[in-house]
PDB file of N, CA and C in Angstrom:
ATOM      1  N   UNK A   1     -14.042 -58.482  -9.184  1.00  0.00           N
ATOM      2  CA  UNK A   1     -14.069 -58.952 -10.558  1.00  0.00           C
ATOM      3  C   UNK A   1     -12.655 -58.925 -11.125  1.00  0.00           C
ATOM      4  N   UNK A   2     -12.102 -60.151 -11.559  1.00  0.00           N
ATOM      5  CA  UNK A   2     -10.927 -60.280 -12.356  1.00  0.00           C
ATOM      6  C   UNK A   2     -11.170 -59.804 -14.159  1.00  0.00           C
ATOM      7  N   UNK A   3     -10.441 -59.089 -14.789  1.00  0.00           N
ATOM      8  CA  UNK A   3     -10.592 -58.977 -16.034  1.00  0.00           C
ATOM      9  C   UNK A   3      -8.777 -59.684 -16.392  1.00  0.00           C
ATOM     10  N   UNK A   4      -9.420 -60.461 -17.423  1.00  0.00           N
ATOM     11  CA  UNK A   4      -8.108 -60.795 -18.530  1.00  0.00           C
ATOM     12  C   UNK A   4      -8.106 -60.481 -19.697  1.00  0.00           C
ATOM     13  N   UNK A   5      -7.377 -60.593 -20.478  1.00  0.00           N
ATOM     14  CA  UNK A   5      -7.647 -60.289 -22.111  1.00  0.00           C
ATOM     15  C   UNK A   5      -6.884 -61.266 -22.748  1.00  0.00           C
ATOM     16  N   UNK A   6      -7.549 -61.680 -23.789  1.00  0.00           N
ATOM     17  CA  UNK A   6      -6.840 -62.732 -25.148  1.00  0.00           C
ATOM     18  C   UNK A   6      -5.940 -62.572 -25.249  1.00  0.00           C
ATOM     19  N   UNK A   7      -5.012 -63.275 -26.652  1.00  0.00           N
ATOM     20  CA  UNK A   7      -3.740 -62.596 -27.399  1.00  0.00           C
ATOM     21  C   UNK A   7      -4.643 -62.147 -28.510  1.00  0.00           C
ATOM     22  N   UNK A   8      -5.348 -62.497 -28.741  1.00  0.00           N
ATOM     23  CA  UNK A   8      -6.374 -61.684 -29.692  1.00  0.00           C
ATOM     24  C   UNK A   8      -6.506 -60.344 -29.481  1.00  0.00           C
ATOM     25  N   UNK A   9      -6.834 -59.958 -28.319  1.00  0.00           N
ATOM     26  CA  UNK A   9      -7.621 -58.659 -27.880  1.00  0.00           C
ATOM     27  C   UNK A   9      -6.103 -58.165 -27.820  1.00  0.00           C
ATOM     28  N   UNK A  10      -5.258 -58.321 -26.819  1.00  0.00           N
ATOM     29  CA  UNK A  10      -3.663 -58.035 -27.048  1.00  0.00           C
ATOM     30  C   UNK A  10      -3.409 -57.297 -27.974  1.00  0.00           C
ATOM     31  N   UNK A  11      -3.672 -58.563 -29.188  1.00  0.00           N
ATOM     32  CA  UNK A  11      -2.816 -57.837 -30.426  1.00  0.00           C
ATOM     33  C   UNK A  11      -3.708 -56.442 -31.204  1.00  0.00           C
ATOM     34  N   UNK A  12      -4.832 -56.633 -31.044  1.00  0.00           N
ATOM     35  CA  UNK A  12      -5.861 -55.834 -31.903  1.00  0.00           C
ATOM     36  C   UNK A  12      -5.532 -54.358 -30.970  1.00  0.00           C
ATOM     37  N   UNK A  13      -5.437 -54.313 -29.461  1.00  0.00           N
ATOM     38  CA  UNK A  13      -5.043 -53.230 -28.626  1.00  0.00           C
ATOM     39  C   UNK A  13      -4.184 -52.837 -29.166  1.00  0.00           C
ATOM     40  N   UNK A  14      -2.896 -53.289 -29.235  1.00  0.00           N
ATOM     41  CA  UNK A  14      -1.238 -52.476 -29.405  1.00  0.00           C
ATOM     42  C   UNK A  14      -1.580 -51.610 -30.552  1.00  0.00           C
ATOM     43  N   UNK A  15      -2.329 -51.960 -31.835  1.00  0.00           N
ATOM     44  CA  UNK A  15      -3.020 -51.224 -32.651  1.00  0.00           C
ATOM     45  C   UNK A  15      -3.700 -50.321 -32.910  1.00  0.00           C
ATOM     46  N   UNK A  16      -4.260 -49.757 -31.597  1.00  0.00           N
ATOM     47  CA  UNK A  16      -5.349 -48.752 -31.828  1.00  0.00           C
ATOM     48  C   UNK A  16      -4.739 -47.128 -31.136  1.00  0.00           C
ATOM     49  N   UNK A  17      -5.234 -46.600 -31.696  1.00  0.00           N
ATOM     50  CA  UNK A  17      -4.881 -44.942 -31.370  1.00  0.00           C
ATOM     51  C   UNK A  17      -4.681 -44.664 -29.916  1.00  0.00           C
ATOM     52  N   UNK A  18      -3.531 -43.631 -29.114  1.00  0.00           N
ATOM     53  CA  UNK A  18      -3.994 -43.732 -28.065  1.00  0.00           C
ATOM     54  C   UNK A  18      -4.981 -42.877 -27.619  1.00  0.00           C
ATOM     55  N   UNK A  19      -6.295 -42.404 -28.162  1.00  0.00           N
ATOM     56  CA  UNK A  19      -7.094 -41.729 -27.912  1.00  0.00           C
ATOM     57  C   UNK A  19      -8.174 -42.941 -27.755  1.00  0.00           C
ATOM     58  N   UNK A  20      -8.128 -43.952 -28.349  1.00  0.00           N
ATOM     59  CA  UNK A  20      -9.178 -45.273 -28.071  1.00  0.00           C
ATOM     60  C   UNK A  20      -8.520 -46.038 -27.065  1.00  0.00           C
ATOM     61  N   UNK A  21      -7.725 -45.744 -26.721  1.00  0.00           N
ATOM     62  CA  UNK A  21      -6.277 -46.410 -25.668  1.00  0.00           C
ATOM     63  C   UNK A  21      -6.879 -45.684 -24.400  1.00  0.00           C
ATOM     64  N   UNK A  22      -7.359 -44.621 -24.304  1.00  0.00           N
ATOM     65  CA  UNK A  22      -7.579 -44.193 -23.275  1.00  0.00           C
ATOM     66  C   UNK A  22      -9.457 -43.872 -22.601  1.00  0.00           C
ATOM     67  N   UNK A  23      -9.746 -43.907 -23.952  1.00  0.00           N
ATOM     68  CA  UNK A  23     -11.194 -44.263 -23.686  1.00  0.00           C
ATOM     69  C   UNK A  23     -12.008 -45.540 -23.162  1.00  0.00           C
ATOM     70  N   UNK A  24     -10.827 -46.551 -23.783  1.00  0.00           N
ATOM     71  CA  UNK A  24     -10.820 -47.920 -23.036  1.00  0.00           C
ATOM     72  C   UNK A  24     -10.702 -47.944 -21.546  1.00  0.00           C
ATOM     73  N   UNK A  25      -9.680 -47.240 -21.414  1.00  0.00           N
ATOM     74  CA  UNK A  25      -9.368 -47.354 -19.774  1.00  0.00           C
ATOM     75  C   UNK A  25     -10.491 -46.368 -18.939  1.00  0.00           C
ATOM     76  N   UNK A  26     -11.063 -45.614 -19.340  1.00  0.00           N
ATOM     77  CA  UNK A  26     -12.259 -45.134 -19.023  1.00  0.00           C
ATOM     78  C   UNK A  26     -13.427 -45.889 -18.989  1.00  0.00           C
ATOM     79  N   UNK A  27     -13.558 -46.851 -19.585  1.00  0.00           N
ATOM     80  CA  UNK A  27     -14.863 -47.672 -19.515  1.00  0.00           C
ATOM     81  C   UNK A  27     -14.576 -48.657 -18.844  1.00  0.00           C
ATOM     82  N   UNK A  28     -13.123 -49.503 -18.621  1.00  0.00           N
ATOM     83  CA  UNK A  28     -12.816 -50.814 -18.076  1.00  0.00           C
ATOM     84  C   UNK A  28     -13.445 -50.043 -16.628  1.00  0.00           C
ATOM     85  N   UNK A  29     -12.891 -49.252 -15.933  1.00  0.00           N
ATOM     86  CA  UNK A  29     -12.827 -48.305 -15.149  1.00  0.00           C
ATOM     87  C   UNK A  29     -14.058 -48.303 -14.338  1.00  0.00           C
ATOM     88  N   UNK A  30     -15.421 -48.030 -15.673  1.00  0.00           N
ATOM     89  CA  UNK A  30     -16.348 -47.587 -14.943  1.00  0.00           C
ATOM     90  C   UNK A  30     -17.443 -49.561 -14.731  1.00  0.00           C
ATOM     91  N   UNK A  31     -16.790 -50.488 -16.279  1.00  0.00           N
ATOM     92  CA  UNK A  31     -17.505 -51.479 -15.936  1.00  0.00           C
ATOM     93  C   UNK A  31     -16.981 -52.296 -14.595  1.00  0.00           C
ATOM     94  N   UNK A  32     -15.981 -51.833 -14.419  1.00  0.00           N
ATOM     95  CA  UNK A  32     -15.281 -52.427 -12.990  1.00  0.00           C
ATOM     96  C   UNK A  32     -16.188 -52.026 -11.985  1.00  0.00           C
ATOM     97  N   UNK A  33     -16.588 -51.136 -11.931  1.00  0.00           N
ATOM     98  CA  UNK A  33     -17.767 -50.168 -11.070  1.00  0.00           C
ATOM     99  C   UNK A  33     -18.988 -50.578 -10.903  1.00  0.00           C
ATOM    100  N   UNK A  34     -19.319 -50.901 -12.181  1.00  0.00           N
ATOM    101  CA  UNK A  34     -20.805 -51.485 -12.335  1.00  0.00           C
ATOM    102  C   UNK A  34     -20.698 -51.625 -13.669  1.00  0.00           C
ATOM    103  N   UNK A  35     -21.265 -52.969 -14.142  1.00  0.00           N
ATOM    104  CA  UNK A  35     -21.349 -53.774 -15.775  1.00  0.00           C
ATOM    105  C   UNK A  35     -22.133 -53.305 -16.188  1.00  0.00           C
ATOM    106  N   UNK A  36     -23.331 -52.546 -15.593  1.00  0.00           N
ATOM    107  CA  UNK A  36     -24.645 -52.251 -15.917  1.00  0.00           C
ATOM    108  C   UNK A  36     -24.743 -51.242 -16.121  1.00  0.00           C
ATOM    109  N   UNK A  37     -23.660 -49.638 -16.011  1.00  0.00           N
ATOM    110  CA  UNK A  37     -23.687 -48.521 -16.211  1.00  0.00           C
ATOM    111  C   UNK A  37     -24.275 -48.513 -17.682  1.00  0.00           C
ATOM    112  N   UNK A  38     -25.174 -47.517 -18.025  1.00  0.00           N
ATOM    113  CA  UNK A  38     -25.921 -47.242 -18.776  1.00  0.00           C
ATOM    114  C   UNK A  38     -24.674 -46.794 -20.486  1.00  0.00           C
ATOM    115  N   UNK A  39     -24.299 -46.049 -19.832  1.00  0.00           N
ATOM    116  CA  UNK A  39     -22.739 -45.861 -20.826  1.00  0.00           C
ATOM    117  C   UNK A  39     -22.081 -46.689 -21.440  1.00  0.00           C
ATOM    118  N   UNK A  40     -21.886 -48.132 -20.540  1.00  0.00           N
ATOM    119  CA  UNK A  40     -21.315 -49.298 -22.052  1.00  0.00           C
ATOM    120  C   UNK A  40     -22.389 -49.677 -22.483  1.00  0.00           C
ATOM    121  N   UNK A  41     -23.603 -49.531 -22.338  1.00  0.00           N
ATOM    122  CA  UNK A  41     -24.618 -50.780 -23.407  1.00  0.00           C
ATOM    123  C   UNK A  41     -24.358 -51.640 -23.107  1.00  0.00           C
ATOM    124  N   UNK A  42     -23.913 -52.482 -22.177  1.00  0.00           N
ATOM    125  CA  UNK A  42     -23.751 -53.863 -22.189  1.00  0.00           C
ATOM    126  C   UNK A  42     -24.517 -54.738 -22.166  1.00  0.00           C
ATOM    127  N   UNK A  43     -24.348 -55.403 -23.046  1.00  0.00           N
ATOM    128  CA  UNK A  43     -25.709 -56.499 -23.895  1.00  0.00           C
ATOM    129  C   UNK A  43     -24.941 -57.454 -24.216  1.00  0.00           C
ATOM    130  N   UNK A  44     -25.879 -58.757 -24.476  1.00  0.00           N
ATOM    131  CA  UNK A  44     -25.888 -59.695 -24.640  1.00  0.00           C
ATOM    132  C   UNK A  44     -25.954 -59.656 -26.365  1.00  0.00           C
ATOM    133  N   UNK A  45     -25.109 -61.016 -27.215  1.00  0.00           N
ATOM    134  CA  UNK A  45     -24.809 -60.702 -28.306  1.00  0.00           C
ATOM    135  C   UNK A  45     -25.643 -61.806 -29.393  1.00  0.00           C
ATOM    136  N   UNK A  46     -26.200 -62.129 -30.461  1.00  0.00           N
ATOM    137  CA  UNK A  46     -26.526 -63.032 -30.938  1.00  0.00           C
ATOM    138  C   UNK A  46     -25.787 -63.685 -32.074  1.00  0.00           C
ATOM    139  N   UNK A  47     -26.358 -64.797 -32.784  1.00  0.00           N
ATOM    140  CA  UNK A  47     -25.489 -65.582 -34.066  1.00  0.00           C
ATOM    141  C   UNK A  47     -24.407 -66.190 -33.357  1.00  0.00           C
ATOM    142  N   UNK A  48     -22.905 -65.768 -34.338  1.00  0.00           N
ATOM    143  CA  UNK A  48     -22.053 -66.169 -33.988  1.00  0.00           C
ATOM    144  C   UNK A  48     -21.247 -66.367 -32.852  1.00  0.00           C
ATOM    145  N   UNK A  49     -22.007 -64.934 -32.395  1.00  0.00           N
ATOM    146  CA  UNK A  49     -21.555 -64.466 -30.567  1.00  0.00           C
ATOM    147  C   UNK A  49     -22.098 -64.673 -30.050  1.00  0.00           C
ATOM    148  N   UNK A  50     -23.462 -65.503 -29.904  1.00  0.00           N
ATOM    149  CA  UNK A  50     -24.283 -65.807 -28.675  1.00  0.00           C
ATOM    150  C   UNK A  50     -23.844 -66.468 -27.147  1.00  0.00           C
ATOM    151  N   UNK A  51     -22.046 -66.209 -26.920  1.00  0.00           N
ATOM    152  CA  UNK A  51     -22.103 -66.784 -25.624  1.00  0.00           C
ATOM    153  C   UNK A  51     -21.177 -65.972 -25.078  1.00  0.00           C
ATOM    154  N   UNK A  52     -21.321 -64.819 -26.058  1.00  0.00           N
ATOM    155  CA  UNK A  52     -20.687 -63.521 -25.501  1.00  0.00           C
ATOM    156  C   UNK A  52     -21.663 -61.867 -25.222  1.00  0.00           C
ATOM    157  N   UNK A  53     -20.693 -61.083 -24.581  1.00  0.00           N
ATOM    158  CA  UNK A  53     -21.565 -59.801 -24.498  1.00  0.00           C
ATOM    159  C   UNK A  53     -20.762 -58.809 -25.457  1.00  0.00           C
ATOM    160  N   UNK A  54     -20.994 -57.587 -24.961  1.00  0.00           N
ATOM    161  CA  UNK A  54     -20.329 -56.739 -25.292  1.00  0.00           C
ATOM    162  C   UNK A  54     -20.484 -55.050 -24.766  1.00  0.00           C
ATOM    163  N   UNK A  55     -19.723 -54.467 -24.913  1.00  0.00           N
ATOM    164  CA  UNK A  55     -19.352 -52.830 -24.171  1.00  0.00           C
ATOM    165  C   UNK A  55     -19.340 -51.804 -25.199  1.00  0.00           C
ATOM    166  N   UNK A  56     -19.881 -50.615 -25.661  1.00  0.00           N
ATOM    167  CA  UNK A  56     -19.174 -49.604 -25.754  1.00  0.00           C
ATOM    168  C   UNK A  56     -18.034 -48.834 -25.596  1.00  0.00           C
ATOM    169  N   UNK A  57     -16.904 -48.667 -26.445  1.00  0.00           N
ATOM    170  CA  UNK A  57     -16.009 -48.246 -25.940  1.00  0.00           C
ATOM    171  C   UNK A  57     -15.891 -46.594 -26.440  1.00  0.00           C
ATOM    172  N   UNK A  58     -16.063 -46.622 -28.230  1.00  0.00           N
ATOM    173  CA  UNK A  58     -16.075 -45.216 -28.252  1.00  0.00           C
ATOM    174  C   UNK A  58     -17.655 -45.135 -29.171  1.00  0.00           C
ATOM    175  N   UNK A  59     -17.883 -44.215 -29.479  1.00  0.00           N
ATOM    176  CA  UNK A  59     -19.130 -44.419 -30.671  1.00  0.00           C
ATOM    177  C   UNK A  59     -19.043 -45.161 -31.696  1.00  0.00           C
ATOM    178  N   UNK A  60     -17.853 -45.781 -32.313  1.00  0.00           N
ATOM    179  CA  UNK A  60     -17.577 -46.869 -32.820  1.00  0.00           C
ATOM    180  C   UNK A  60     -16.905 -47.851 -32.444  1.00  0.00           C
ATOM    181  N   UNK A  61     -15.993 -47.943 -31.324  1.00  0.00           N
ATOM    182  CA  UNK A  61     -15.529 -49.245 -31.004  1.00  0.00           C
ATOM    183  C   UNK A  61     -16.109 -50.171 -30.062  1.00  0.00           C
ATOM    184  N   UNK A  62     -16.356 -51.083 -30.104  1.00  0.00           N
ATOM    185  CA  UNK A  62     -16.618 -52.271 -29.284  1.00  0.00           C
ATOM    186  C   UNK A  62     -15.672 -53.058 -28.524  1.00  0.00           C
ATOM    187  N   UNK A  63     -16.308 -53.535 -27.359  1.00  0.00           N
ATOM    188  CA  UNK A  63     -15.254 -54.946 -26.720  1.00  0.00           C
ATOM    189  C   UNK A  63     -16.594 -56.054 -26.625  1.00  0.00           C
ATOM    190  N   UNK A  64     -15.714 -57.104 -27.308  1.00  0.00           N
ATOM    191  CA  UNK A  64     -16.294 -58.649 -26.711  1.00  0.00           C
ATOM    192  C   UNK A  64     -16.182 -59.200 -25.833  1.00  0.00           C
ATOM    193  N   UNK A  65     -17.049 -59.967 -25.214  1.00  0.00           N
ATOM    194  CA  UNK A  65     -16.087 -60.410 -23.827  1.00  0.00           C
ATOM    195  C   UNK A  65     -16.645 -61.597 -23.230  1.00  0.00           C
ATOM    196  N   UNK A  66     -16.585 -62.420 -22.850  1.00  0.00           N
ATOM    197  CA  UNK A  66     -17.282 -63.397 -22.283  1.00  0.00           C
ATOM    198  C   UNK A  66     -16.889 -63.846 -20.820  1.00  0.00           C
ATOM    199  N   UNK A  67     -17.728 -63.708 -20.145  1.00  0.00           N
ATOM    200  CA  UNK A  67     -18.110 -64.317 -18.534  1.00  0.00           C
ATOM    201  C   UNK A  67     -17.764 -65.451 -18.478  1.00  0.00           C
ATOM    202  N   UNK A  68     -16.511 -65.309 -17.540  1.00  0.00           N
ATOM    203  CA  UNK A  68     -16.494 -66.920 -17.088  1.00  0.00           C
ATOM    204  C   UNK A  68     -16.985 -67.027 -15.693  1.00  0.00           C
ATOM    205  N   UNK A  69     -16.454 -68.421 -14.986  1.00  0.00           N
ATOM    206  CA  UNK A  69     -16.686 -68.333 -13.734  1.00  0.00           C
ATOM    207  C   UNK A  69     -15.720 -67.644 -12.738  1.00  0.00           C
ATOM    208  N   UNK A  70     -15.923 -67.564 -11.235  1.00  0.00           N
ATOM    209  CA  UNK A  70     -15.592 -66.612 -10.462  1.00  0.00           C
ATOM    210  C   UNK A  70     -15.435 -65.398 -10.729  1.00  0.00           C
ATOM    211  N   UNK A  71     -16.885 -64.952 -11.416  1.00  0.00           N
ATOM    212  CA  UNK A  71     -16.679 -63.574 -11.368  1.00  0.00           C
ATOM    213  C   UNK A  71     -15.236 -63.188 -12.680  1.00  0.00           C
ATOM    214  N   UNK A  72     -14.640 -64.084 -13.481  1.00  0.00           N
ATOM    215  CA  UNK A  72     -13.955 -63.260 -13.874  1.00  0.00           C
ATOM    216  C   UNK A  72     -14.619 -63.295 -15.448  1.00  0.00           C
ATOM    217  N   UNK A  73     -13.665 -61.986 -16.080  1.00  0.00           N
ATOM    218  CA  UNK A  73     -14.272 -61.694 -17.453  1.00  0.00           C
ATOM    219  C   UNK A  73     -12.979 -61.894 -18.349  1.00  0.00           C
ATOM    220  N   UNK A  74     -13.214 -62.344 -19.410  1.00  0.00           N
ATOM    221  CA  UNK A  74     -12.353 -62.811 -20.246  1.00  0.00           C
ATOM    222  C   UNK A  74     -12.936 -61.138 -22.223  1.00  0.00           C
ATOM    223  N   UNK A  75     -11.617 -60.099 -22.169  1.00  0.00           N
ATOM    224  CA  UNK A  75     -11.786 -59.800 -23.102  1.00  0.00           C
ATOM    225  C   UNK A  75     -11.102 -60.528 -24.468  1.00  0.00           C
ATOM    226  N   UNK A  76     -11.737 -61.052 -25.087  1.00  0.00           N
ATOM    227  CA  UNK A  76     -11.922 -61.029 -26.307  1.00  0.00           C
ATOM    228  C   UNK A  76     -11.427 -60.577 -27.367  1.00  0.00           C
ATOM    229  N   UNK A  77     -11.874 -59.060 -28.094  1.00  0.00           N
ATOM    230  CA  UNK A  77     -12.084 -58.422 -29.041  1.00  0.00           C
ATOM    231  C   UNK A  77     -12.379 -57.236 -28.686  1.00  0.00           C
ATOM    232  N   UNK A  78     -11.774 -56.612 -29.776  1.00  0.00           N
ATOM    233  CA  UNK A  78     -11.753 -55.116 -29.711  1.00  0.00           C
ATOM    234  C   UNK A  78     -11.776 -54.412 -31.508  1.00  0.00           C
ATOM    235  N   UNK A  79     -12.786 -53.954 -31.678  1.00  0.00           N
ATOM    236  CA  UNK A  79     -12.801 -53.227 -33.028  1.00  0.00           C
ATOM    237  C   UNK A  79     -13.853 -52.487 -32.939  1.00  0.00           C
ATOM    238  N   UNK A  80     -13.505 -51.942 -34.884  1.00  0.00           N
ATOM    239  CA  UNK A  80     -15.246 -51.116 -35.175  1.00  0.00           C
ATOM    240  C   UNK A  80     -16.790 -51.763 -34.897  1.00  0.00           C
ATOM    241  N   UNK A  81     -17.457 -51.664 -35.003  1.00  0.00           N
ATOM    242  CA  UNK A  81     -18.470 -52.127 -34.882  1.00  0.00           C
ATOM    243  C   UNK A  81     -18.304 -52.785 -35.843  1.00  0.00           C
ATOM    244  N   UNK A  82     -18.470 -52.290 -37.339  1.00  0.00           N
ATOM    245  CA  UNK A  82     -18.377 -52.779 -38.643  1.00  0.00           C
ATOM    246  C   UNK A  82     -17.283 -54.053 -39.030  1.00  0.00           C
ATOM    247  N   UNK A  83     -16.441 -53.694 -38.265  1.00  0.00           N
ATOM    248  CA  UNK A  83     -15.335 -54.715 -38.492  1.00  0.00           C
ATOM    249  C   UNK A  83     -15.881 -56.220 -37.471  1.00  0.00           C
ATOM    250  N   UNK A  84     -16.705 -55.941 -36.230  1.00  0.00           N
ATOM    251  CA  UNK A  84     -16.789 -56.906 -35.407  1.00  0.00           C
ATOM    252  C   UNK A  84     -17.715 -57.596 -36.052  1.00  0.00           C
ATOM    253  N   UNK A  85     -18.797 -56.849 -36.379  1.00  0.00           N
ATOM    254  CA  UNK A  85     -20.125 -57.707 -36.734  1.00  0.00           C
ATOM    255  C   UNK A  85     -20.256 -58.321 -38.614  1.00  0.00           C
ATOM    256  N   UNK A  86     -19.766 -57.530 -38.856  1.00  0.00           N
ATOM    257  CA  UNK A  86     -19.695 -58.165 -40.303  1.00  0.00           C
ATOM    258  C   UNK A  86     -19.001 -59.101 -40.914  1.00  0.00           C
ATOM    259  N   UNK A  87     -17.580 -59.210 -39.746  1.00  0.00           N
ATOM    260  CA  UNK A  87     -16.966 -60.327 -39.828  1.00  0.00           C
ATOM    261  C   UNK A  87     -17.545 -61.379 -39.255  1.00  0.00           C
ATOM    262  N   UNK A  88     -18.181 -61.459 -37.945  1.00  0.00           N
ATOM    263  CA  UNK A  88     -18.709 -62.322 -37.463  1.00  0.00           C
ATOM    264  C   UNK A  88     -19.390 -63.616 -37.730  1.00  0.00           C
ATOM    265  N   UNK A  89     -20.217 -63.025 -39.146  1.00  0.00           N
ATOM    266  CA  UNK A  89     -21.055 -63.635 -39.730  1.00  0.00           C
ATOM    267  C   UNK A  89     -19.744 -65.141 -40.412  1.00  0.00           C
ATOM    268  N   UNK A  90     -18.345 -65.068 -40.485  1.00  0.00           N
ATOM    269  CA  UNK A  90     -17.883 -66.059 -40.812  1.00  0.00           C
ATOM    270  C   UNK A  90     -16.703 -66.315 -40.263  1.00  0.00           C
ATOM    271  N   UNK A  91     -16.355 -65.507 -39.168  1.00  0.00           N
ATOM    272  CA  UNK A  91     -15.301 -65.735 -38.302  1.00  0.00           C
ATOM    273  C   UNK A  91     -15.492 -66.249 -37.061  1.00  0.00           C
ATOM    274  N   UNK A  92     -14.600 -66.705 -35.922  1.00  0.00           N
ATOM    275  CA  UNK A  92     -14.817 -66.909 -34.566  1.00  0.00           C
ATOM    276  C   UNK A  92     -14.262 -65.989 -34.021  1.00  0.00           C
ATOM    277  N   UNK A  93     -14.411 -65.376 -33.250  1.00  0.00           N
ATOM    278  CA  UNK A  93     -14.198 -64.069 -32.534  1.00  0.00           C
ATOM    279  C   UNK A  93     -12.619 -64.521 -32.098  1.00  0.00           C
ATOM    280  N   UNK A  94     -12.237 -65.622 -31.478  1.00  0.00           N
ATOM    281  CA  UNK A  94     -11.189 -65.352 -30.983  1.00  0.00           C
ATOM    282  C   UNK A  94      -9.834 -65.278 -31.881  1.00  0.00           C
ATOM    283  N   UNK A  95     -10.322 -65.133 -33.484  1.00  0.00           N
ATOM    284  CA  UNK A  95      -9.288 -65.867 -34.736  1.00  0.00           C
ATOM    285  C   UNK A  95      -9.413 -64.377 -35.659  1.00  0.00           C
ATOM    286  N   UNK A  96      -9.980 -62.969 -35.536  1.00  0.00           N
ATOM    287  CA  UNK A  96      -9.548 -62.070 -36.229  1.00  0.00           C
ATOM    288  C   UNK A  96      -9.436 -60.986 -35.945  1.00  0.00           C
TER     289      UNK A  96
END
């Protein structure tokens, strides 16, 4: 499995604590392992995001991400929950 990330996801990363900096790399880690580990939640998303999923990263942060082909994964987004989903309702994921 190839993982990439946005300039979106990029920029929203350089931003975050490195204690969510490193919890990230703990989950890329384990979804590299298996997508299905019980630990990210990884689910399928609805509304605005319906052609994306998403991960657990800490008890409040999220990653977006969407499946492309060959197996690779394209991240997205990275925030609070609150910040992902409430914006959602009038943003496009790859624009905040």
């Amino acid at each position: 499995m190839q993982i990439i990330s946005s300039k979106n996801f990029e920029k929203k990363l350089s931003k975050l604590s490195k204690s969510v900096k490193i919890k990230l790399k703990e989950k890329l880690r384990i979804f590299m392992e298996n997508p299905s580990n019980i630990l990210l939640n990884n689910h399928k998303l609805h509304g605005k995001y319906k052609n994306y999923r998403s991960i657990n990263i800490t008890g409040d942060y999220r990653i977006i991400f969407e499946e492309l082909e060959n197996n690779c994964i394209l991240l997205v987004n990275i925030n609070t929950h609150s910040e992902l989903y409430v914006k959602a309702k009038t943003h496009n994921p790859h624009t905040f």
